[in-house]
C-alpha atoms as a PDB file:
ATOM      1  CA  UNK A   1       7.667  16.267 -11.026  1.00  0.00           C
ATOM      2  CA  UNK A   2       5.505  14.521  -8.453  1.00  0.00           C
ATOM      3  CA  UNK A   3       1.844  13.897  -9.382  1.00  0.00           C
ATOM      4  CA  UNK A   4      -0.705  12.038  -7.087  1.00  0.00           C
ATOM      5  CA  UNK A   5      -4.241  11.098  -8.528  1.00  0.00           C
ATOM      6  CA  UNK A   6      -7.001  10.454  -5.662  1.00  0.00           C
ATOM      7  CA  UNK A   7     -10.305   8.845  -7.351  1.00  0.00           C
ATOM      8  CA  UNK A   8     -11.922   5.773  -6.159  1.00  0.00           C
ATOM      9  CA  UNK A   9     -13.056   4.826 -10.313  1.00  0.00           C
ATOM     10  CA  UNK A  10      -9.696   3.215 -11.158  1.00  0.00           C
ATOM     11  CA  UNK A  11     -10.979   3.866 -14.806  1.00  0.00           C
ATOM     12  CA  UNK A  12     -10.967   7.409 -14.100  1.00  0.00           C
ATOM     13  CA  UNK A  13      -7.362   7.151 -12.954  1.00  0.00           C
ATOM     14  CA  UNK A  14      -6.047   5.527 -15.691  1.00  0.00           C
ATOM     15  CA  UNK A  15      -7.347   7.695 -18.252  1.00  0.00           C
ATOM     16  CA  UNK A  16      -5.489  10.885 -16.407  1.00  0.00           C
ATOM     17  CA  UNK A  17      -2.804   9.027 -16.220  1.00  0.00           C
ATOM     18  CA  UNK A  18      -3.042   8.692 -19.979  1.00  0.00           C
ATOM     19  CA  UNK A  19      -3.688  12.339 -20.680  1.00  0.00           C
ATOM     20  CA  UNK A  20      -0.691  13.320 -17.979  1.00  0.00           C
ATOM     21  CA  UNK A  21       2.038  10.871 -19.911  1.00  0.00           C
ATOM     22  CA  UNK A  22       1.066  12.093 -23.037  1.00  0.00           C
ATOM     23  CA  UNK A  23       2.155  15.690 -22.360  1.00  0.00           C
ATOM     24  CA  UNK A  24       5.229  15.166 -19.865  1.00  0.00           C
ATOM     25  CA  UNK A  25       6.873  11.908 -19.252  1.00  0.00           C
ATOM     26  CA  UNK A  26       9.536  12.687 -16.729  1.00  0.00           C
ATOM     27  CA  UNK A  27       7.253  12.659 -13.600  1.00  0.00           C
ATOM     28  CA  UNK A  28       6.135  10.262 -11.230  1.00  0.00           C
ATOM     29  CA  UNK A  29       2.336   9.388 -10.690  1.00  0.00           C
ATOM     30  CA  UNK A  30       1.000   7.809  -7.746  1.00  0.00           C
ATOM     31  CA  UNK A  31      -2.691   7.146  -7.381  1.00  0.00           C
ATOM     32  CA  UNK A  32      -5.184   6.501  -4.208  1.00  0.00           C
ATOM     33  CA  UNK A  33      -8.722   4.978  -3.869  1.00  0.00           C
ATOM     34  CA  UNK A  34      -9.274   7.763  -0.852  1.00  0.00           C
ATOM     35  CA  UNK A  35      -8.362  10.927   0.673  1.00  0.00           C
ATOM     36  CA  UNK A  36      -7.367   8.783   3.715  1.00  0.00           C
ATOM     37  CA  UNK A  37      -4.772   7.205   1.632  1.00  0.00           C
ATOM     38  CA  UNK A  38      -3.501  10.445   0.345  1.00  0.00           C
ATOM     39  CA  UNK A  39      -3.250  11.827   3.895  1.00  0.00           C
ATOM     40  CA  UNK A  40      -1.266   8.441   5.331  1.00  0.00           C
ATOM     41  CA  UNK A  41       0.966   8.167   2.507  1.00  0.00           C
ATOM     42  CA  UNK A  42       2.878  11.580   3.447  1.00  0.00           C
ATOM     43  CA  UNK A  43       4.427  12.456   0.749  1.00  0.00           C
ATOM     44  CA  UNK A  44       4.595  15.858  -0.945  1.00  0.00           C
ATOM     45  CA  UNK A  45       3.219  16.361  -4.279  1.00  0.00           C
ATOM     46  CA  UNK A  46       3.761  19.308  -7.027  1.00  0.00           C
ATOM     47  CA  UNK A  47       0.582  18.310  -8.481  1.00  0.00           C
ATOM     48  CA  UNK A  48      -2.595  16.466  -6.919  1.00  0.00           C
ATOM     49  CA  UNK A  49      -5.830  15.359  -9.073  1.00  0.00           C
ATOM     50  CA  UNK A  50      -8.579  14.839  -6.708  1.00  0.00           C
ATOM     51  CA  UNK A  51     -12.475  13.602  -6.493  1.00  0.00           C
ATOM     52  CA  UNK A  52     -14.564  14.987  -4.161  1.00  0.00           C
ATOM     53  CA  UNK A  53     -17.107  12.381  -4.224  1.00  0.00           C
ATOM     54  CA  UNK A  54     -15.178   9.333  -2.433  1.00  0.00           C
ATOM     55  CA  UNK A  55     -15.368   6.914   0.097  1.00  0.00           C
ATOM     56  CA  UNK A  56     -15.216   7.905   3.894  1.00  0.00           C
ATOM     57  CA  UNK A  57     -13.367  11.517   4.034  1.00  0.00           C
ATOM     58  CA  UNK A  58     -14.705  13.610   0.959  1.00  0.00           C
ATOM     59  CA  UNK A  59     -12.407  15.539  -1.574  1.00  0.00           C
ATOM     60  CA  UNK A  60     -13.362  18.626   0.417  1.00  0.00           C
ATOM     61  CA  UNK A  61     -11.888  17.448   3.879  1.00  0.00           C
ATOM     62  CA  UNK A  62      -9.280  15.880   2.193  1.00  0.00           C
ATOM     63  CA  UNK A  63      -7.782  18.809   0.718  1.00  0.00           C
ATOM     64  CA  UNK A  64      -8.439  21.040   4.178  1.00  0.00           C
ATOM     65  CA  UNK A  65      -6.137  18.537   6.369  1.00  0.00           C
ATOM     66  CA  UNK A  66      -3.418  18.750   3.190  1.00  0.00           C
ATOM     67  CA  UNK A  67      -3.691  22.235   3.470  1.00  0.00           C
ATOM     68  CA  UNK A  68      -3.208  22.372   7.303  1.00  0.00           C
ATOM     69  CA  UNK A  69       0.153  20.563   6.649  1.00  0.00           C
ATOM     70  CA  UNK A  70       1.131  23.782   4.735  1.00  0.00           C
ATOM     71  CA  UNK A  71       1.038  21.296   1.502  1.00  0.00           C
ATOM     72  CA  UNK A  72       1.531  23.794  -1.436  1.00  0.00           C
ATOM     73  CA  UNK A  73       0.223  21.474  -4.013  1.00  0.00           C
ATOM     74  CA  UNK A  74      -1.112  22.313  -6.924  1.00  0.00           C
ATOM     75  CA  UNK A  75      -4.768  21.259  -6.484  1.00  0.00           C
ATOM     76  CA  UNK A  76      -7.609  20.555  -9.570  1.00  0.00           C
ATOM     77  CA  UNK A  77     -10.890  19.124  -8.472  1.00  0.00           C
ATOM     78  CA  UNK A  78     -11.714  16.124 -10.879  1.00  0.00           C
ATOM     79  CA  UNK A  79     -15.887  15.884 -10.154  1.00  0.00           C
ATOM     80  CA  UNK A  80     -19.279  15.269 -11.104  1.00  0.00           C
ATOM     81  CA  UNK A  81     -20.320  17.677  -8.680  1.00  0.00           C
ATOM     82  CA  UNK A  82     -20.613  21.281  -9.516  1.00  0.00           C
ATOM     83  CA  UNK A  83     -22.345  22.425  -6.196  1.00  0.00           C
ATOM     84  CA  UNK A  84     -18.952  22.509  -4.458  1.00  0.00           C
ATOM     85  CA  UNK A  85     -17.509  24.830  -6.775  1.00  0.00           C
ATOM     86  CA  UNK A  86     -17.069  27.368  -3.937  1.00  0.00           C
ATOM     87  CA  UNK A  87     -15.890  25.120  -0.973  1.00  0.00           C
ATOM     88  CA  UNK A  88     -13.348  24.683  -3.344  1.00  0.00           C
ATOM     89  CA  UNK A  89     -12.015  28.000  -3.565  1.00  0.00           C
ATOM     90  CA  UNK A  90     -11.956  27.614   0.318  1.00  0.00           C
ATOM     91  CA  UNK A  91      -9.071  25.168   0.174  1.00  0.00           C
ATOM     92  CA  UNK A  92      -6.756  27.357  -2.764  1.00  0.00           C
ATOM     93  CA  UNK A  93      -8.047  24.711  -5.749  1.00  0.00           C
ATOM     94  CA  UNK A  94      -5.981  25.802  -9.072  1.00  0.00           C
ATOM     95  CA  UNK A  95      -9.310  24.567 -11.220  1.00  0.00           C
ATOM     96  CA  UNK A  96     -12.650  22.721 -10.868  1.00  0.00           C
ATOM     97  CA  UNK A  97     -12.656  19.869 -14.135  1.00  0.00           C
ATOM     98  CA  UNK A  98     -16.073  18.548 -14.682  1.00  0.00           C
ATOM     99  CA  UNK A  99     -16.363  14.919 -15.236  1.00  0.00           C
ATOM    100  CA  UNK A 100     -16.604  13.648 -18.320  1.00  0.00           C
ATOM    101  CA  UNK A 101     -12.762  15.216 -18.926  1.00  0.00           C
ATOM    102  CA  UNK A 102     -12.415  16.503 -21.885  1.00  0.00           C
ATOM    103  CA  UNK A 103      -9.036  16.210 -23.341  1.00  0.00           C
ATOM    104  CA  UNK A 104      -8.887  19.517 -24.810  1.00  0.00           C
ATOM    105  CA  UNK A 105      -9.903  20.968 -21.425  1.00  0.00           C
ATOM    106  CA  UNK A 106      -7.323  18.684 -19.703  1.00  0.00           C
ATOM    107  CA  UNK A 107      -4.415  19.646 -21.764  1.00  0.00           C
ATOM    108  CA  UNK A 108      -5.066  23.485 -21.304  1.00  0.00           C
ATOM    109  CA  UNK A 109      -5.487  23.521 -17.457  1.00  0.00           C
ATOM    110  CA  UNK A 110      -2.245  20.538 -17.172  1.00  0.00           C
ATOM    111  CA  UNK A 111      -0.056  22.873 -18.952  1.00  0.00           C
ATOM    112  CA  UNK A 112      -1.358  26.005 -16.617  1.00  0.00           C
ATOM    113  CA  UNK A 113      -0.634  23.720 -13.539  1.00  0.00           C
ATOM    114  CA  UNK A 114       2.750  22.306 -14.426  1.00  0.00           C
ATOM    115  CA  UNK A 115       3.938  26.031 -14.861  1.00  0.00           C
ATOM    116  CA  UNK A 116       2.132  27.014 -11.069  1.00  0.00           C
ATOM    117  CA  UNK A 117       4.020  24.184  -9.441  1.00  0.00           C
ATOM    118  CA  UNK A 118       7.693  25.105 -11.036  1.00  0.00           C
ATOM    119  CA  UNK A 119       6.877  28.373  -9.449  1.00  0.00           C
ATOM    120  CA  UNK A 120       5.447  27.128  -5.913  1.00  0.00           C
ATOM    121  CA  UNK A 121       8.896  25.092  -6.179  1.00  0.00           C
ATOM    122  CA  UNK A 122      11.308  27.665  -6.808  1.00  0.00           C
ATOM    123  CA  UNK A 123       9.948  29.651  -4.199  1.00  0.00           C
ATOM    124  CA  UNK A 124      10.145  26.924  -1.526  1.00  0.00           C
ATOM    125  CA  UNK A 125      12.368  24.385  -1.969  1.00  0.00           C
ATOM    126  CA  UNK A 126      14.918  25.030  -5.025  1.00  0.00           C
ATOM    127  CA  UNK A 127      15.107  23.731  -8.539  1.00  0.00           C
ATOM    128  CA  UNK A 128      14.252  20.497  -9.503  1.00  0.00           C
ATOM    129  CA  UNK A 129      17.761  20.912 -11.262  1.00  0.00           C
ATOM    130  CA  UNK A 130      21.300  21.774 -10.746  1.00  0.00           C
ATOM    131  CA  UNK A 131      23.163  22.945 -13.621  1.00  0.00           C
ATOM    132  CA  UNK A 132      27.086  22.412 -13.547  1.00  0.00           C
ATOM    133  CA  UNK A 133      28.966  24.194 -15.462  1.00  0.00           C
ATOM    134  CA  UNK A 134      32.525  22.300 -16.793  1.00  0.00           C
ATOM    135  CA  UNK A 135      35.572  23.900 -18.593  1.00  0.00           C
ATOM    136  CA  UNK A 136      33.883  23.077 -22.165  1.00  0.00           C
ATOM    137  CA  UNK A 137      29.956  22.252 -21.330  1.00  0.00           C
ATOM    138  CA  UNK A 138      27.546  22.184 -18.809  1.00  0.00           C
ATOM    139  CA  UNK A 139      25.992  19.144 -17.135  1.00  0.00           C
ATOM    140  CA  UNK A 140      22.122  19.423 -15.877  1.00  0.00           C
ATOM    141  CA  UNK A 141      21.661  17.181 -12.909  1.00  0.00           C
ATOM    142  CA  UNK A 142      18.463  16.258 -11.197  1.00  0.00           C
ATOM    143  CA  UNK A 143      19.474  17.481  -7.503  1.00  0.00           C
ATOM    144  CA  UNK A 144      17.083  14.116  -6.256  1.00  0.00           C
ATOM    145  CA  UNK A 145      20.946  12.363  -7.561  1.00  0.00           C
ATOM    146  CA  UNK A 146      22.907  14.258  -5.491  1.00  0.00           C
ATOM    147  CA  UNK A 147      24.037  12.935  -2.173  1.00  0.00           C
ATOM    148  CA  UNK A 148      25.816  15.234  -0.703  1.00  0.00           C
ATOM    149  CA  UNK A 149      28.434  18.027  -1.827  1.00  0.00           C
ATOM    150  CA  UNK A 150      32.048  18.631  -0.307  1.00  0.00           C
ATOM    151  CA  UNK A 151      33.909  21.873  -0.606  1.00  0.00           C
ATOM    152  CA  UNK A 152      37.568  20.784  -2.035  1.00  0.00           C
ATOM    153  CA  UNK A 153      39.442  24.628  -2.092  1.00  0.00           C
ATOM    154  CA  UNK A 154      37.375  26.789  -5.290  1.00  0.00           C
ATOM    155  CA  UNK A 155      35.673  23.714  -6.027  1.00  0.00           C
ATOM    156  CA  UNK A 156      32.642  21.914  -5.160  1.00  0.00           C
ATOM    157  CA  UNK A 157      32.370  18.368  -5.609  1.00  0.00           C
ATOM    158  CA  UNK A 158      29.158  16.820  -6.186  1.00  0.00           C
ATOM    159  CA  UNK A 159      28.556  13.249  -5.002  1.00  0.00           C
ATOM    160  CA  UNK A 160      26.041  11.025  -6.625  1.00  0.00           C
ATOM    161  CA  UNK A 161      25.284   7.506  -6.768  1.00  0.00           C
ATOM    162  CA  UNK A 162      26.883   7.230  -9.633  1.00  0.00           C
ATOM    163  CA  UNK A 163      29.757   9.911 -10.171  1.00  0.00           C
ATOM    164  CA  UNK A 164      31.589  12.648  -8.385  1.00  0.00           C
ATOM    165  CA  UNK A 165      31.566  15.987 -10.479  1.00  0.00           C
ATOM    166  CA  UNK A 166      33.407  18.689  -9.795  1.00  0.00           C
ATOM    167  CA  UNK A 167      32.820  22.532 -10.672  1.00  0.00           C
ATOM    168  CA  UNK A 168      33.851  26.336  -9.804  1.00  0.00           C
ATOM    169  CA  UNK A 169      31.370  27.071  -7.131  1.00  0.00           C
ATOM    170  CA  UNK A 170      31.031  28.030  -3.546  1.00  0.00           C
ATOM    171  CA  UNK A 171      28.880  26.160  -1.101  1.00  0.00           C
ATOM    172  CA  UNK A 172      27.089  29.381   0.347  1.00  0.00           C
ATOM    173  CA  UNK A 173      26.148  29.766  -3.173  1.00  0.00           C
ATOM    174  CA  UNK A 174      24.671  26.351  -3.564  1.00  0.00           C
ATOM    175  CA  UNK A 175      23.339  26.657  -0.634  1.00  0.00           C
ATOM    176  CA  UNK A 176      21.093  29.192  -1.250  1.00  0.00           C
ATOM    177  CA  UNK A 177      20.473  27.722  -5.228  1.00  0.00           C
ATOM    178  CA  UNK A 178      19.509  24.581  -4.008  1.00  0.00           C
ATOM    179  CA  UNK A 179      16.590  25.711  -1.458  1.00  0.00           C
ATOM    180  CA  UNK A 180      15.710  23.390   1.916  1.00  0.00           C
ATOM    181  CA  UNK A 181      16.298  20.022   1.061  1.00  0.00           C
ATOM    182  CA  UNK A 182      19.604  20.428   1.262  1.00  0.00           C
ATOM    183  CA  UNK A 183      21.576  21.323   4.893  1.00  0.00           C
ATOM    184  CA  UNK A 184      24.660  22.863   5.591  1.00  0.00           C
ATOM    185  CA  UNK A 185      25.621  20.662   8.165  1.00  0.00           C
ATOM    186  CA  UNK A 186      29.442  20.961   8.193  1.00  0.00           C
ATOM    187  CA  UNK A 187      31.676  24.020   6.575  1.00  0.00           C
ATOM    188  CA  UNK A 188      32.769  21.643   3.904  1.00  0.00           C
ATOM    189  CA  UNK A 189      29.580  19.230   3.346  1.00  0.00           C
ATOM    190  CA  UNK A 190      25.799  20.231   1.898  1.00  0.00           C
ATOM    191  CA  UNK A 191      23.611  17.230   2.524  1.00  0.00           C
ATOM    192  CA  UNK A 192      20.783  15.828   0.723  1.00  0.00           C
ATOM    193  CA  UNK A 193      18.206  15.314   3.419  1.00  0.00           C
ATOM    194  CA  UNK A 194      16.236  12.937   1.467  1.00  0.00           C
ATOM    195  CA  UNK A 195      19.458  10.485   1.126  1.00  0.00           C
ATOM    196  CA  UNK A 196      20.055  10.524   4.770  1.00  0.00           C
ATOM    197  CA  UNK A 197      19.727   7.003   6.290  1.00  0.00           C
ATOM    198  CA  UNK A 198      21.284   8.025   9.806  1.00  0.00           C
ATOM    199  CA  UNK A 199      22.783  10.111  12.169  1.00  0.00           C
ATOM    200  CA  UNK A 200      25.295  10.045  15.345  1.00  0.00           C
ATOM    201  CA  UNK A 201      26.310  13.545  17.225  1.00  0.00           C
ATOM    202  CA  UNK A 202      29.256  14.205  14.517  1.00  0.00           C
ATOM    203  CA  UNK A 203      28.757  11.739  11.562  1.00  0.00           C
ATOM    204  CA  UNK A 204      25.699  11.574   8.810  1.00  0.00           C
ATOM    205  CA  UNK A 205      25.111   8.108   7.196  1.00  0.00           C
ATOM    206  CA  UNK A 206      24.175   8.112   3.477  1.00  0.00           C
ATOM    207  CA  UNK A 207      22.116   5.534   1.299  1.00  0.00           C
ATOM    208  CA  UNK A 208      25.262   4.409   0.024  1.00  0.00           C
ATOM    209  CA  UNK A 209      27.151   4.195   3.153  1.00  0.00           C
ATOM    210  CA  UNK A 210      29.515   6.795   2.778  1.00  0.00           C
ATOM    211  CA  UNK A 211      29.635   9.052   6.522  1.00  0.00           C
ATOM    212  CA  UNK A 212      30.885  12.325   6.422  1.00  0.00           C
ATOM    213  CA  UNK A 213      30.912  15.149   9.103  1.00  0.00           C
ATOM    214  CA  UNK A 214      28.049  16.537  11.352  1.00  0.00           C
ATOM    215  CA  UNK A 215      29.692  19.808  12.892  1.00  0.00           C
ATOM    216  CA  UNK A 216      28.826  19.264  17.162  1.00  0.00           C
ATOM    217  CA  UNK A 217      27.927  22.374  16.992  1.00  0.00           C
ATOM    218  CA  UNK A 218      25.476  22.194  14.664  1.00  0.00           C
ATOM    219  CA  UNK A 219      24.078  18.627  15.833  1.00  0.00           C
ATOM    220  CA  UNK A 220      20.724  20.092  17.814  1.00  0.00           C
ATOM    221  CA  UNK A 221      19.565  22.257  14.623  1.00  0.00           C
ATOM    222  CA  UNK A 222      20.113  19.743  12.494  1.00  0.00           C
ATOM    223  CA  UNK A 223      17.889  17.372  13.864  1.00  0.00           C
ATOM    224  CA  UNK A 224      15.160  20.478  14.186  1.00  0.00           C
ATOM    225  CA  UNK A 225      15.537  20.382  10.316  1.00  0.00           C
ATOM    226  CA  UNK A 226      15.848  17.202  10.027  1.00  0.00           C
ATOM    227  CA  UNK A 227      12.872  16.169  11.921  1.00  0.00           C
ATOM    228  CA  UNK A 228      10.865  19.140  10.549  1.00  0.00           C
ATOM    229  CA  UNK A 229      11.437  18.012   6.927  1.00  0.00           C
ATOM    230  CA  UNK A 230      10.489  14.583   7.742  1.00  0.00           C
ATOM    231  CA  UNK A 231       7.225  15.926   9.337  1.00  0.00           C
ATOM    232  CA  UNK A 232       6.481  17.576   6.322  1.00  0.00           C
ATOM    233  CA  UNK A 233       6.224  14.436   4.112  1.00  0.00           C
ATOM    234  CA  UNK A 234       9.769  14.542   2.702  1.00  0.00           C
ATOM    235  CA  UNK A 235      10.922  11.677   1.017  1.00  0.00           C
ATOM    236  CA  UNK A 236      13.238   8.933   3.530  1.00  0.00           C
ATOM    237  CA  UNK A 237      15.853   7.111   1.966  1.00  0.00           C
ATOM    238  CA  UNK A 238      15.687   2.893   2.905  1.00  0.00           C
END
């Protein structure tokens, strides 16, 4: 899970990064001084902790130009302020926290928001996980591993970094379990579009290096989705 933090008190910031880290470490935090940071940075976020109060571009106008990027973020106003209460309804805030955060408060409204963004996730992009099932167990993989995925007869192999797994699946059904960060972009390959590092008109190059197979036919709507996901703050591979 990706959290961002936007608060120019960098005491502030640390102590939500305390209270987040206490209640779920497997996610990523990434914190700003401004809303204009948050905007040029371009990535997507699950979950975004914001002032209103800051430096050049307020909280409000902030959250109005992430919003205009369709950014489905879950949004909580961290603030002193309780005059903008209703702007912020204006801009689809999850919660308003009033400075000083209480940790109590914190944990209640965290827990809420973690559950919203599994939900904003599943209906937009796919799981954050993949679960493989093998002859004896089952392996859950975090699809941000997976490179790409080749169809070998009734099986799928997944390629990661690391590994190559193999399980009973079809690729229309990963496909569709997998959500839009993934492509069809050949009838035997699913790519990863955040592992992408290039393209020619029939061959897709990896982060590791590996190429495999851009159908011609389907070279002009894969850059469309390429280029769209890109737009939309996905993560590029370097």
């Amino acid at each position: 899970m990706k959290i961002a933090i936007c608060d120019d008190e960098k005491i502030l910031c640390e102590q939500l990064q305390n209270l987040i880290l206490r209640r779920k470490k497997d996610c990523s935090i990434d914190t700003y001084g401004s809303g204009e940071a948050l905007l040029a940075a371009g990535r997507q976020y699950d979950i975004i902790f914001q002032d209103i109060r800051l430096e050049g571009m307020n909280g409000i106008e902030t959250a109005k130009m992430l919003r205009e990027r369709m950014d489905e973020a879950v949004l909580i106003f961290v603030t002193g302020m309780k005059e903008y209460v209703f702007e912020a309804f204006d801009v689809a805030a999850f919660h308003y926290l009033l400075k000083p955060v209480r940790e109590d408060k914190f944990a209640e409204i965290f827990e809420r928001a973690v559950m919203e963004a599994e939900k904003r996730r599943q209906r937009s992009g796919g799981p954050e996980y993949l679960l493989i099932r093998r002859r004896n167990h089952s392996v859950k993989l975090n699809r941000e591993e997976i490179l790409y995925i080749e169809s070998r007869q009734r099986k799928a192999a997944i390629h990661t970094l690391q590994r190559v797994l193999e399980t009973y699946a079809t690729m229309n059904g990963l496909e569709k379990e997998l959500g839009a960060q993934f492509y069809r972009c050949h009838r035997g390959y699913l790519v990863n579009l955040a592992r992408i590092t290039g393209y020619t008109g029939d061959t897709i190059t990896l982060c590791n290096g590996e190429n495999i197979y851009l159908a011609r036919e389907k070279y002009n709507e894969f850059v469309k989705r390429y280029m769209r996901y890109l737009r939309d703050g996905g993560t590029v591979c370097v």
